[in-house]
N, C-alpha and C. Protein backbone atom coordinates (compact mmCIF):
# COMPACT_ATOMS: atom_id res chain seq x y z
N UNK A 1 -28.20 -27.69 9.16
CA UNK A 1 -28.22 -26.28 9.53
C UNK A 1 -26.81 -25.77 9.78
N UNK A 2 -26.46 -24.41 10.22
CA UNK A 2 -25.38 -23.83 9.77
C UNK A 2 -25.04 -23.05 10.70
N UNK A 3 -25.72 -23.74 12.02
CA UNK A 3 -25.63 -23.17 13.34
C UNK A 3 -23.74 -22.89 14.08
N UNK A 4 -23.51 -21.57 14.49
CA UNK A 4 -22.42 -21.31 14.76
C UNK A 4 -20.72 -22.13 14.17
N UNK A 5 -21.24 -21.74 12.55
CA UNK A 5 -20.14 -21.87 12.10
C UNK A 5 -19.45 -20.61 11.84
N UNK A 6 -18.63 -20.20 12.48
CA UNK A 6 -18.34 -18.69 12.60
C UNK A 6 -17.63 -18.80 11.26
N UNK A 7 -16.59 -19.63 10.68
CA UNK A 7 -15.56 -19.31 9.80
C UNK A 7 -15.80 -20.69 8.60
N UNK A 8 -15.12 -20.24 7.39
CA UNK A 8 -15.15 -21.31 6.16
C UNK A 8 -14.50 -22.15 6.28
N UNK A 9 -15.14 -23.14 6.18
CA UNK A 9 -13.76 -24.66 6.36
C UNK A 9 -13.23 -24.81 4.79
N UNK A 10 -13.64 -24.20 4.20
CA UNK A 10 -12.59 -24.15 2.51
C UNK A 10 -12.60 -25.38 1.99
N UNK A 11 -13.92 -26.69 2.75
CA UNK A 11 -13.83 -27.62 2.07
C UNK A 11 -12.47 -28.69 2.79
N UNK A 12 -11.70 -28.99 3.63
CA UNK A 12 -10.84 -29.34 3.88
C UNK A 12 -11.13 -29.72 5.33
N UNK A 13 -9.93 -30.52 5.87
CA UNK A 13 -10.44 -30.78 7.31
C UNK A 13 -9.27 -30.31 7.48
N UNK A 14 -9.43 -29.54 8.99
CA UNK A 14 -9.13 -29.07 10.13
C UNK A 14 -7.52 -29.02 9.99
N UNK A 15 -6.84 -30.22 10.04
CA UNK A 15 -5.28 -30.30 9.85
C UNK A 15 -4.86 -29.62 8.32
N UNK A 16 -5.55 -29.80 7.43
CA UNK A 16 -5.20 -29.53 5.82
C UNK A 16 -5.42 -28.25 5.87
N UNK A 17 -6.90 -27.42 6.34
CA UNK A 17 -6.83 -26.19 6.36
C UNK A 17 -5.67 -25.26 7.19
N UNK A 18 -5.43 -25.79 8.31
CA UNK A 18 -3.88 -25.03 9.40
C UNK A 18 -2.60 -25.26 8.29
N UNK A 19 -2.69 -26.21 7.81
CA UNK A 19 -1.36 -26.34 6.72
C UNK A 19 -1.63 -25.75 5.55
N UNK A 20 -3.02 -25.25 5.16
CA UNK A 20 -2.92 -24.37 3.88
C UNK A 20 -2.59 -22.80 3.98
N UNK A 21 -3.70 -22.41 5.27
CA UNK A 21 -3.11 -21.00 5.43
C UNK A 21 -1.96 -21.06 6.55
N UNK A 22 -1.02 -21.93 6.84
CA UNK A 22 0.15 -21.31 6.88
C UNK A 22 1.00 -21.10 6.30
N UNK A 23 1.33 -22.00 4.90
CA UNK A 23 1.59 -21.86 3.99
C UNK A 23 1.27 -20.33 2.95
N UNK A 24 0.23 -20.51 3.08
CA UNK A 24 -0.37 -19.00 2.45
C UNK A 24 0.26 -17.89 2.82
N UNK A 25 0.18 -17.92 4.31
CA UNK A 25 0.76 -16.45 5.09
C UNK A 25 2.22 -16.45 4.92
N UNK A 26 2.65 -16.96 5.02
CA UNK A 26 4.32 -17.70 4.68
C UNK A 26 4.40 -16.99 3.12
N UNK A 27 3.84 -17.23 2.58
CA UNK A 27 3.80 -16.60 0.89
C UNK A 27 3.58 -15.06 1.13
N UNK A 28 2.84 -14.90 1.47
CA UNK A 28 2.31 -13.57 1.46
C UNK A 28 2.98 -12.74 2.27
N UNK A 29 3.76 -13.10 3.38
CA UNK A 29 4.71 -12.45 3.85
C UNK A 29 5.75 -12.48 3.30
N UNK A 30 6.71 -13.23 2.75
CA UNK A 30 7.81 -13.18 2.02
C UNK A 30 7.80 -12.96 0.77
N UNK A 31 6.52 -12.93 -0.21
CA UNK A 31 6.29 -12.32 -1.71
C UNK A 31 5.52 -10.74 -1.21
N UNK A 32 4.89 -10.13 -0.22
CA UNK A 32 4.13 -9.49 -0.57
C UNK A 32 3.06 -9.50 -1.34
N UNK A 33 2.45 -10.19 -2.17
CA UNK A 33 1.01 -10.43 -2.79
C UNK A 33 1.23 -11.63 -2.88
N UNK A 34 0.21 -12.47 -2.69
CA UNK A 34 -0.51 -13.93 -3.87
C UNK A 34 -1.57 -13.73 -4.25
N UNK A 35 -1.84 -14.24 -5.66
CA UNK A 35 -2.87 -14.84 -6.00
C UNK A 35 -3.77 -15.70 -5.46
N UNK A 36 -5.44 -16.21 -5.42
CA UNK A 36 -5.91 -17.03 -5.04
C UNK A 36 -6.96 -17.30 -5.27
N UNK A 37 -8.02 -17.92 -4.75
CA UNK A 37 -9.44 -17.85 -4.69
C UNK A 37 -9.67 -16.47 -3.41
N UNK A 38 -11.17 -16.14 -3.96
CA UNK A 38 -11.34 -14.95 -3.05
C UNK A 38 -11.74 -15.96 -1.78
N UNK A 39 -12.35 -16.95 -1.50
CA UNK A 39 -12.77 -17.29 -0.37
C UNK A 39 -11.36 -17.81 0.50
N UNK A 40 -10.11 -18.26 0.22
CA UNK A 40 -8.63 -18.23 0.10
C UNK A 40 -8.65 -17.51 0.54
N UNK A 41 -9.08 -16.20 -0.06
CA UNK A 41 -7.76 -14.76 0.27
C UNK A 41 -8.79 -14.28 1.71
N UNK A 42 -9.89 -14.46 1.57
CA UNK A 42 -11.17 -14.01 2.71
C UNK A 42 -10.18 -14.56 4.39
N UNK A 43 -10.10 -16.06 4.04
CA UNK A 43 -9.30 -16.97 5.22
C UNK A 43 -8.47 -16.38 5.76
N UNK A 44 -7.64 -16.57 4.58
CA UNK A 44 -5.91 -15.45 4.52
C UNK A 44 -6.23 -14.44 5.56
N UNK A 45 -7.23 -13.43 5.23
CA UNK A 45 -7.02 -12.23 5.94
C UNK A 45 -7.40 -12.47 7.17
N UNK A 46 -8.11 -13.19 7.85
CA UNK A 46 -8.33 -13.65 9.13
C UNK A 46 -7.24 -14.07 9.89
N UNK A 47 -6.70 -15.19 9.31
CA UNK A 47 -5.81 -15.77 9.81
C UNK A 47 -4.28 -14.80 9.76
N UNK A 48 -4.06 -14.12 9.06
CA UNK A 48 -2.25 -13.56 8.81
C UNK A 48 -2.39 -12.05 9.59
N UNK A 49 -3.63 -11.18 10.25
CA UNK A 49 -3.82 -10.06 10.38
C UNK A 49 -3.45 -10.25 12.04
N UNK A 50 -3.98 -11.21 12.77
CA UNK A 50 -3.52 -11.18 14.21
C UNK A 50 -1.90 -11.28 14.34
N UNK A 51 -1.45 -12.07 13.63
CA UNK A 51 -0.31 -12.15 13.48
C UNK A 51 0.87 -11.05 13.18
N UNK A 52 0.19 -10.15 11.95
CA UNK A 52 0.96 -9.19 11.70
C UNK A 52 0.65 -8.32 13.24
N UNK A 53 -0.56 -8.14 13.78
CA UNK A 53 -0.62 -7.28 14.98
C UNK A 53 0.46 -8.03 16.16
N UNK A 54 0.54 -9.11 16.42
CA UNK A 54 1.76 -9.82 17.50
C UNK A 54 3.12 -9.17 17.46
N UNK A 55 2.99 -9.00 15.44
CA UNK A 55 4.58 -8.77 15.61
C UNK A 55 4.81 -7.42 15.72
N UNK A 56 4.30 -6.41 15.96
CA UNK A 56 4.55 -5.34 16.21
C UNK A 56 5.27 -5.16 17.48
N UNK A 57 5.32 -6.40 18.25
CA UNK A 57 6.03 -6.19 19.78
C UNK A 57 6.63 -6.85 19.59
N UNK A 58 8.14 -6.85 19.52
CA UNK A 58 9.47 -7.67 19.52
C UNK A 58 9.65 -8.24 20.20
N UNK A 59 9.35 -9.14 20.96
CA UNK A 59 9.31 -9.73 22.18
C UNK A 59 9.79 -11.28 21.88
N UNK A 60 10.47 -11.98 22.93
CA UNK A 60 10.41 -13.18 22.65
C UNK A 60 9.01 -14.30 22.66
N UNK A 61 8.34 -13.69 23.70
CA UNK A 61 7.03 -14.57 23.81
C UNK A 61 5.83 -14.41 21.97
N UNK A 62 6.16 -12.96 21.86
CA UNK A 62 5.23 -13.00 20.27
C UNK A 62 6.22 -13.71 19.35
N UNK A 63 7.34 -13.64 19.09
CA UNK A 63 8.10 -14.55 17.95
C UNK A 63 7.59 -15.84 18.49
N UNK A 64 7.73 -16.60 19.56
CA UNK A 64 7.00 -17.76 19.75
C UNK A 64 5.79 -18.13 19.50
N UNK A 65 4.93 -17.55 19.61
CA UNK A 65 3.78 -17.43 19.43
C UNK A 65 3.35 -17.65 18.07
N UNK A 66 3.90 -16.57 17.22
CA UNK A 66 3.45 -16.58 16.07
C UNK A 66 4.32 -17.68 14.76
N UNK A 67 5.75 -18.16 15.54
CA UNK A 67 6.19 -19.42 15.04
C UNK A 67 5.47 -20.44 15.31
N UNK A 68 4.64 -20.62 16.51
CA UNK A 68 4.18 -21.99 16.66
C UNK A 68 2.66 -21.98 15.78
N UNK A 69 2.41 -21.10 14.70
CA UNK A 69 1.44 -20.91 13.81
C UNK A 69 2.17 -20.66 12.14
N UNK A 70 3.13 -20.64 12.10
CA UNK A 70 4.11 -20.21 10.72
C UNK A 70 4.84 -21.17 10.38
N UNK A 71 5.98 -21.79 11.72
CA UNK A 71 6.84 -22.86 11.29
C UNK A 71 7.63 -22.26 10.32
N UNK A 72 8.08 -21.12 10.19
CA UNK A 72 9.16 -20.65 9.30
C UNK A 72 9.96 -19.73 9.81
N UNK A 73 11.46 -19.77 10.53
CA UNK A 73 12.73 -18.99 11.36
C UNK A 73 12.28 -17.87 9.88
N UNK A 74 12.52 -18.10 8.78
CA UNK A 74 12.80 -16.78 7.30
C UNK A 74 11.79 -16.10 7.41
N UNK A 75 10.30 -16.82 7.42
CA UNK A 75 8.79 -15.77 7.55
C UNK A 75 8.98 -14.57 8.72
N UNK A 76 9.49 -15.66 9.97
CA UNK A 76 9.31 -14.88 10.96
C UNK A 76 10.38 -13.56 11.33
N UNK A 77 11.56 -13.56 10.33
CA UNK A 77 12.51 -12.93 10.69
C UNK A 77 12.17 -11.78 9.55
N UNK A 78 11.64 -12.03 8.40
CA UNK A 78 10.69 -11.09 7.56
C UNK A 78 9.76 -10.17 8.09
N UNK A 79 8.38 -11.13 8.54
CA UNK A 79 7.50 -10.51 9.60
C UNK A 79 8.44 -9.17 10.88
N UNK A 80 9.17 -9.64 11.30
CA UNK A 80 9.71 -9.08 12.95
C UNK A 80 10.13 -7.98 12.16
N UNK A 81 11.41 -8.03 11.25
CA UNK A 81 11.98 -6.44 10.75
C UNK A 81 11.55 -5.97 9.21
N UNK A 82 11.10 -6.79 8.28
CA UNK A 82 10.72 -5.54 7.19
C UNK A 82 9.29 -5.47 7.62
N UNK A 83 8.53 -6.03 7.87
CA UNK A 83 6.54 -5.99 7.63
C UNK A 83 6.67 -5.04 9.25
N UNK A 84 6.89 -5.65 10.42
CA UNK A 84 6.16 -4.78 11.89
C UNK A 84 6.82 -3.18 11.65
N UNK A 85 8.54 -2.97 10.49
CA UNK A 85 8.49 -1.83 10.72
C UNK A 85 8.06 -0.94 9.93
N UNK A 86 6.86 -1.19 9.45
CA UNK A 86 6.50 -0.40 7.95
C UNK A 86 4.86 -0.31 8.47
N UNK A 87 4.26 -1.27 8.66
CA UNK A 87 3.11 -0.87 9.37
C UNK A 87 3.04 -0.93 11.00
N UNK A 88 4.13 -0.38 11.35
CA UNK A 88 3.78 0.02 12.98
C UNK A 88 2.72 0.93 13.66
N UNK A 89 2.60 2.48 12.84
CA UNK A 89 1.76 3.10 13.00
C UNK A 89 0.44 2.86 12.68
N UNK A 90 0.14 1.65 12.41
CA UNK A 90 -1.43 1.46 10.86
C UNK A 90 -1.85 0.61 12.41
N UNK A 91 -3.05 1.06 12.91
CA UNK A 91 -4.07 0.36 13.82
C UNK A 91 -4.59 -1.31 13.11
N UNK A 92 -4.36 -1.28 11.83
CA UNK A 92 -5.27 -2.50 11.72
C UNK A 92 -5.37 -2.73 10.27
N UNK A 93 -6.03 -3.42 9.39
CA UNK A 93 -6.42 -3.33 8.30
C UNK A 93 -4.99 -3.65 7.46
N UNK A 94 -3.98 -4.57 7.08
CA UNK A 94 -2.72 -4.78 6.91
C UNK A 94 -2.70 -5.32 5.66
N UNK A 95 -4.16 -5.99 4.95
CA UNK A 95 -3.76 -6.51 3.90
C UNK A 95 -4.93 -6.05 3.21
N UNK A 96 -4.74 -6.00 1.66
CA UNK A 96 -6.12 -5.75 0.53
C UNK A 96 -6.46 -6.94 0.24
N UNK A 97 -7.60 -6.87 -0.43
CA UNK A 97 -8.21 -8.22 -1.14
C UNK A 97 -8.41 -7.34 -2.50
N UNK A 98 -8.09 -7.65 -3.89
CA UNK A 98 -8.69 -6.75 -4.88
C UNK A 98 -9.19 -8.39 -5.65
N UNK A 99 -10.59 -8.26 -6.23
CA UNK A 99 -10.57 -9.06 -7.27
C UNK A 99 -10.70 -9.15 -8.60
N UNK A 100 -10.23 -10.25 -9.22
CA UNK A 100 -9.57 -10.77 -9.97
C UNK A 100 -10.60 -11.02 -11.74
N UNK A 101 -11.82 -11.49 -11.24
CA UNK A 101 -12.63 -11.93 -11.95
C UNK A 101 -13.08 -13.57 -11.46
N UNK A 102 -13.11 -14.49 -13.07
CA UNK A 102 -13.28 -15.54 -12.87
C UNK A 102 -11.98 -16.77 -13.59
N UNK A 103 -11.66 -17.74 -12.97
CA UNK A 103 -10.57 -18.35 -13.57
C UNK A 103 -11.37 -19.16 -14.50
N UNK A 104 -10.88 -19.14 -15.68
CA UNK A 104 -11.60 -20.00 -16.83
C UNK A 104 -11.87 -21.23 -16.87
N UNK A 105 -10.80 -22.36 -16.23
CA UNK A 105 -11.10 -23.60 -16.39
C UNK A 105 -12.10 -23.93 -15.28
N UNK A 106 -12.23 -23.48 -14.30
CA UNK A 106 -13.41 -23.86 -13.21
C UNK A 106 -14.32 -23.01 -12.71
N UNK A 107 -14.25 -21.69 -13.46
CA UNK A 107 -15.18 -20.20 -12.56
C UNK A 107 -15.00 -19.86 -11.56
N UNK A 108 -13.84 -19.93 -10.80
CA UNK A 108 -13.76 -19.90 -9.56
C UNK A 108 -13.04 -18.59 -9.39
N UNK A 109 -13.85 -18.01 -8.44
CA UNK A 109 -13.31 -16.43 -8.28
C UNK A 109 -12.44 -16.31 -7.94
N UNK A 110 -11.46 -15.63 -8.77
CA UNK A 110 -10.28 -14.93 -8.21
C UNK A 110 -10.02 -14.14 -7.66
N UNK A 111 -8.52 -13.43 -6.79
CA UNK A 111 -8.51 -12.23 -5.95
C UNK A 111 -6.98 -12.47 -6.29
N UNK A 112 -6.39 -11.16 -5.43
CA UNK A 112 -5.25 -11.11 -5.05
C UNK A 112 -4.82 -10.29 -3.77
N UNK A 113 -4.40 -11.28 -2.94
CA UNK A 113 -4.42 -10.22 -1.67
C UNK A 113 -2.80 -10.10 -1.05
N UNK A 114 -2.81 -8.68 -0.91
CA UNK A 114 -1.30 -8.21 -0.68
C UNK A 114 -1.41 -7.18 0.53
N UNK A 115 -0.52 -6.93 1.41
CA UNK A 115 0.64 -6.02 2.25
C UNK A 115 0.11 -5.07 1.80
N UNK A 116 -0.73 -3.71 2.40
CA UNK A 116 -1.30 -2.76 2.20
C UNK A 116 -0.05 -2.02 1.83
N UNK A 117 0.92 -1.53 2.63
CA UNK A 117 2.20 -0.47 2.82
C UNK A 117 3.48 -0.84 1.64
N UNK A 118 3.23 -2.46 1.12
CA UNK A 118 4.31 -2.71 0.24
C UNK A 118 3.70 -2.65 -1.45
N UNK A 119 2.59 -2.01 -1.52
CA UNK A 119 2.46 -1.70 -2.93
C UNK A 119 2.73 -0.64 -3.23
N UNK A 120 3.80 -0.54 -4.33
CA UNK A 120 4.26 0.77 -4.65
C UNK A 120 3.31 1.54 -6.01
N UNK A 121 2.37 0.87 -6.51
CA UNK A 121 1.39 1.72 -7.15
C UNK A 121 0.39 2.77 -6.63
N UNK A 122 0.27 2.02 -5.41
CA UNK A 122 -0.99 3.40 -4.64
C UNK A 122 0.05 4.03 -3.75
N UNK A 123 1.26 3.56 -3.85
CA UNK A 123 1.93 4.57 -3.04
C UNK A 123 2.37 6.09 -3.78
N UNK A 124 2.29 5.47 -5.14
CA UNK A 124 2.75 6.90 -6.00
C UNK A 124 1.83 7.46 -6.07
N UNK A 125 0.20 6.98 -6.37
CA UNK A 125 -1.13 7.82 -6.25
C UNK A 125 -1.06 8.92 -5.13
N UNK A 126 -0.58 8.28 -3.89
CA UNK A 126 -0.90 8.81 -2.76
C UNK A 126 0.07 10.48 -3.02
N UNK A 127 0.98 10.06 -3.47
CA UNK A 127 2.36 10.95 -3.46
C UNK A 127 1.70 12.11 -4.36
N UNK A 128 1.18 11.75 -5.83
CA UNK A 128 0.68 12.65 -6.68
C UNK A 128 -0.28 13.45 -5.50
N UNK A 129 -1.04 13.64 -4.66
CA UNK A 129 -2.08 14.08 -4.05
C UNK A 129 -1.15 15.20 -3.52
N UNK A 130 0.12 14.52 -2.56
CA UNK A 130 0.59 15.50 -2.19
C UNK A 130 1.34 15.88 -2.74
N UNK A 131 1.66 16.23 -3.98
CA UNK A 131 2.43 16.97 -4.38
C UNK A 131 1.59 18.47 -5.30
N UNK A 132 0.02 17.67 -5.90
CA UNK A 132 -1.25 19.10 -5.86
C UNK A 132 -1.35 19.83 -4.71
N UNK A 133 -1.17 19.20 -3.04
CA UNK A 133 -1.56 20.50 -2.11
C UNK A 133 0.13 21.11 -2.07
N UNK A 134 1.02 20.94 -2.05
CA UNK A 134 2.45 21.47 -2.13
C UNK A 134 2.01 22.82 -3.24
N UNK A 135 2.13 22.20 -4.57
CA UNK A 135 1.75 23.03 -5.48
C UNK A 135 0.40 24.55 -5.58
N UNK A 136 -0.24 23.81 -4.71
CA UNK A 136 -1.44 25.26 -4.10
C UNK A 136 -0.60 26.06 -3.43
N UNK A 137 0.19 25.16 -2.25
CA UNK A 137 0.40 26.36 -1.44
C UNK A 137 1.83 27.15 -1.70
N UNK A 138 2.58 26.81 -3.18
CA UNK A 138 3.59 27.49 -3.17
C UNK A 138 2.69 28.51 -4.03
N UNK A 139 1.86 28.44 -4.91
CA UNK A 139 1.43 29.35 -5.81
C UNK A 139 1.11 30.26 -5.36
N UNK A 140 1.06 31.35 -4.17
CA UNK A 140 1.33 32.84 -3.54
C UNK A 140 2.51 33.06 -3.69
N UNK A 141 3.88 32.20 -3.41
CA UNK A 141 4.85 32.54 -3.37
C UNK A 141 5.47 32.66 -4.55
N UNK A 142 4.58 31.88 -5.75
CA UNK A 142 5.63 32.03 -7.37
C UNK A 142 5.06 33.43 -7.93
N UNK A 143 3.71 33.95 -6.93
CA UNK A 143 3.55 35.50 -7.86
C UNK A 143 4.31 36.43 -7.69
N UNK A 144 4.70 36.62 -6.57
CA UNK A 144 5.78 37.38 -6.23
C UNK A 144 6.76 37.73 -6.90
N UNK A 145 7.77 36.30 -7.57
CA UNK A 145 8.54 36.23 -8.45
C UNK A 145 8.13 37.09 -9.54
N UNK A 146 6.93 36.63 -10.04
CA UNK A 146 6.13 36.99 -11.59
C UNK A 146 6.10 38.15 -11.47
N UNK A 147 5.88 38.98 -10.46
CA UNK A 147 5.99 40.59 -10.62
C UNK A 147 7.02 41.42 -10.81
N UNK A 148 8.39 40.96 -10.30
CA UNK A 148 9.25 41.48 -10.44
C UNK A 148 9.90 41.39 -12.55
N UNK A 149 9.36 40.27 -13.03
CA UNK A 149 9.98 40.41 -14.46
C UNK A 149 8.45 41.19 -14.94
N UNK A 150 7.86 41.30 -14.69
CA UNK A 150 6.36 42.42 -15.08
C UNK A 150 7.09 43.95 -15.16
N UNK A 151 7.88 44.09 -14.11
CA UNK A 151 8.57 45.34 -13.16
C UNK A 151 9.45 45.72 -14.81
N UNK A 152 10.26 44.93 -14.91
CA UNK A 152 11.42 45.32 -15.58
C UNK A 152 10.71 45.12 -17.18
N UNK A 153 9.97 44.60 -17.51
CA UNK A 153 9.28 44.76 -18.74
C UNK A 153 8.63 46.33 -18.79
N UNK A 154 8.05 47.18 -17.96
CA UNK A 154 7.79 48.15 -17.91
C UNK A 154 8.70 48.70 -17.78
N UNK A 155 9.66 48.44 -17.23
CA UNK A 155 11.36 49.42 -18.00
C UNK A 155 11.77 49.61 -18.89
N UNK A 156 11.76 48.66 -19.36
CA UNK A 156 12.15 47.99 -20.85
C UNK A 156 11.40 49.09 -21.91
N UNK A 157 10.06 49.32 -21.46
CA UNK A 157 9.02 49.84 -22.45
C UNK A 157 9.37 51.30 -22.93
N UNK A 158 9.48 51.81 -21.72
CA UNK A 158 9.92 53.19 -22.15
C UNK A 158 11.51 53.51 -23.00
N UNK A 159 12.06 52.82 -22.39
CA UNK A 159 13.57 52.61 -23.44
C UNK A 159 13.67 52.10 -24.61
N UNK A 160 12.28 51.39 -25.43
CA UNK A 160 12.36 50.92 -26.82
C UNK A 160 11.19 52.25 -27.53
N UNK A 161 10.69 52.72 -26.50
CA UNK A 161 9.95 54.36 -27.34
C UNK A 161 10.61 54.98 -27.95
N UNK A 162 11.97 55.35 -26.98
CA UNK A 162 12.65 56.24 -28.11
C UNK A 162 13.50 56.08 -29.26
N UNK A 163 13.67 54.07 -29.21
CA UNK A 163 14.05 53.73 -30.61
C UNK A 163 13.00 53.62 -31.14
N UNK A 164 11.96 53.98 -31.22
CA UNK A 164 11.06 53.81 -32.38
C UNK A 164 10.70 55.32 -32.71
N UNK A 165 10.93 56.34 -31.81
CA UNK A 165 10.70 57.52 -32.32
C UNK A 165 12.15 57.66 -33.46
N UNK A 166 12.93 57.84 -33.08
CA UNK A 166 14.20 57.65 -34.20
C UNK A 166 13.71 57.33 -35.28
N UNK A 167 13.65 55.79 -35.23
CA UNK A 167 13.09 54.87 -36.05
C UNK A 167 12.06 55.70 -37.12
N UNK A 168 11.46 56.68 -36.66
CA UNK A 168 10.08 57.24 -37.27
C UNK A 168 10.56 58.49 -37.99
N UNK A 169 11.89 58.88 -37.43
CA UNK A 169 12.02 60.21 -38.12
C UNK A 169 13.24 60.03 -39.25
């Protein structure tokens, strides 16, 4: 039975799994995405999300903390100033899972899970959005413009009448 197994043992014991996802998070903090299995990347997000929340407080006790789970001075000096200052404001939710399909030689589902704030593809999506409400709300202000060459075209009109009356006689 399958009584209060809260989390996936990924098949591994206890020491192998702490050394896989720290390794993992270690990747994923210093690449910004990896590749993986989705049940991998499922772990991943458990395990690397408290962490990214620690480091939001610069403190000496959270760099300890979250070294004595990383084992990497480079992860952690990554983590502390590019990752806590980019999602400081973000309550929660720090990494995606998107998947992948199936890997051919074994079927084993793929994913890829990355740094919500360091993908610069949905960051340009996001940007296109605002740059349609920008564009609404200047469009009162470009009619304005448009009337004034309307203005001088109706100037224009009466001053090419009387070259065409000429023109006619």
């Amino acid at each position: 039975m399958r009584h209060n197994k809260k989390f996936n043992h990924l098949g591994r014991k206890h020491s192998h799994r702490k050394a896989m996802l720290a390794n993992m998070a270690i990747s994923l903090i210093m690449h910004k995405r990896i590749t993986t299995t989705l049940p991998k990347a499922k772990a991943l997000r458990v395990y690397v999300e408290p962490l990214i929340t620690k480091s939001k407080e610069d403190t000496t006790a959270s760099r300890r903390v979250v070294f004595s789970y990383l084992q990497n001075k480079y992860a952690i000096t990554e983590l502390f100033s590019t990752v806590a200052t980019k999602v400081a404001d973000r309550p929660g939710g720090y990494t995606r899972i998107i998947k992948l399909g199936r890997r051919p030689s074994d079927d084993a589902e793929m994913a890829f899970i990355e740094l919500v704030d360091f993908d610069e593809n949905m960051a340009k999506t996001e940007a296109k959005k605002t740059r349609t409400r920008r564009s609404r709300k200047s469009a009162p202000k470009a009619e304005a413009p448009a009337e004034a060459p309307a203005a001088e075209a109706k100037e224009e009109t009466p001053a090419e009448a009387p070259a065409e009356e000429k023109d006619a006689e």
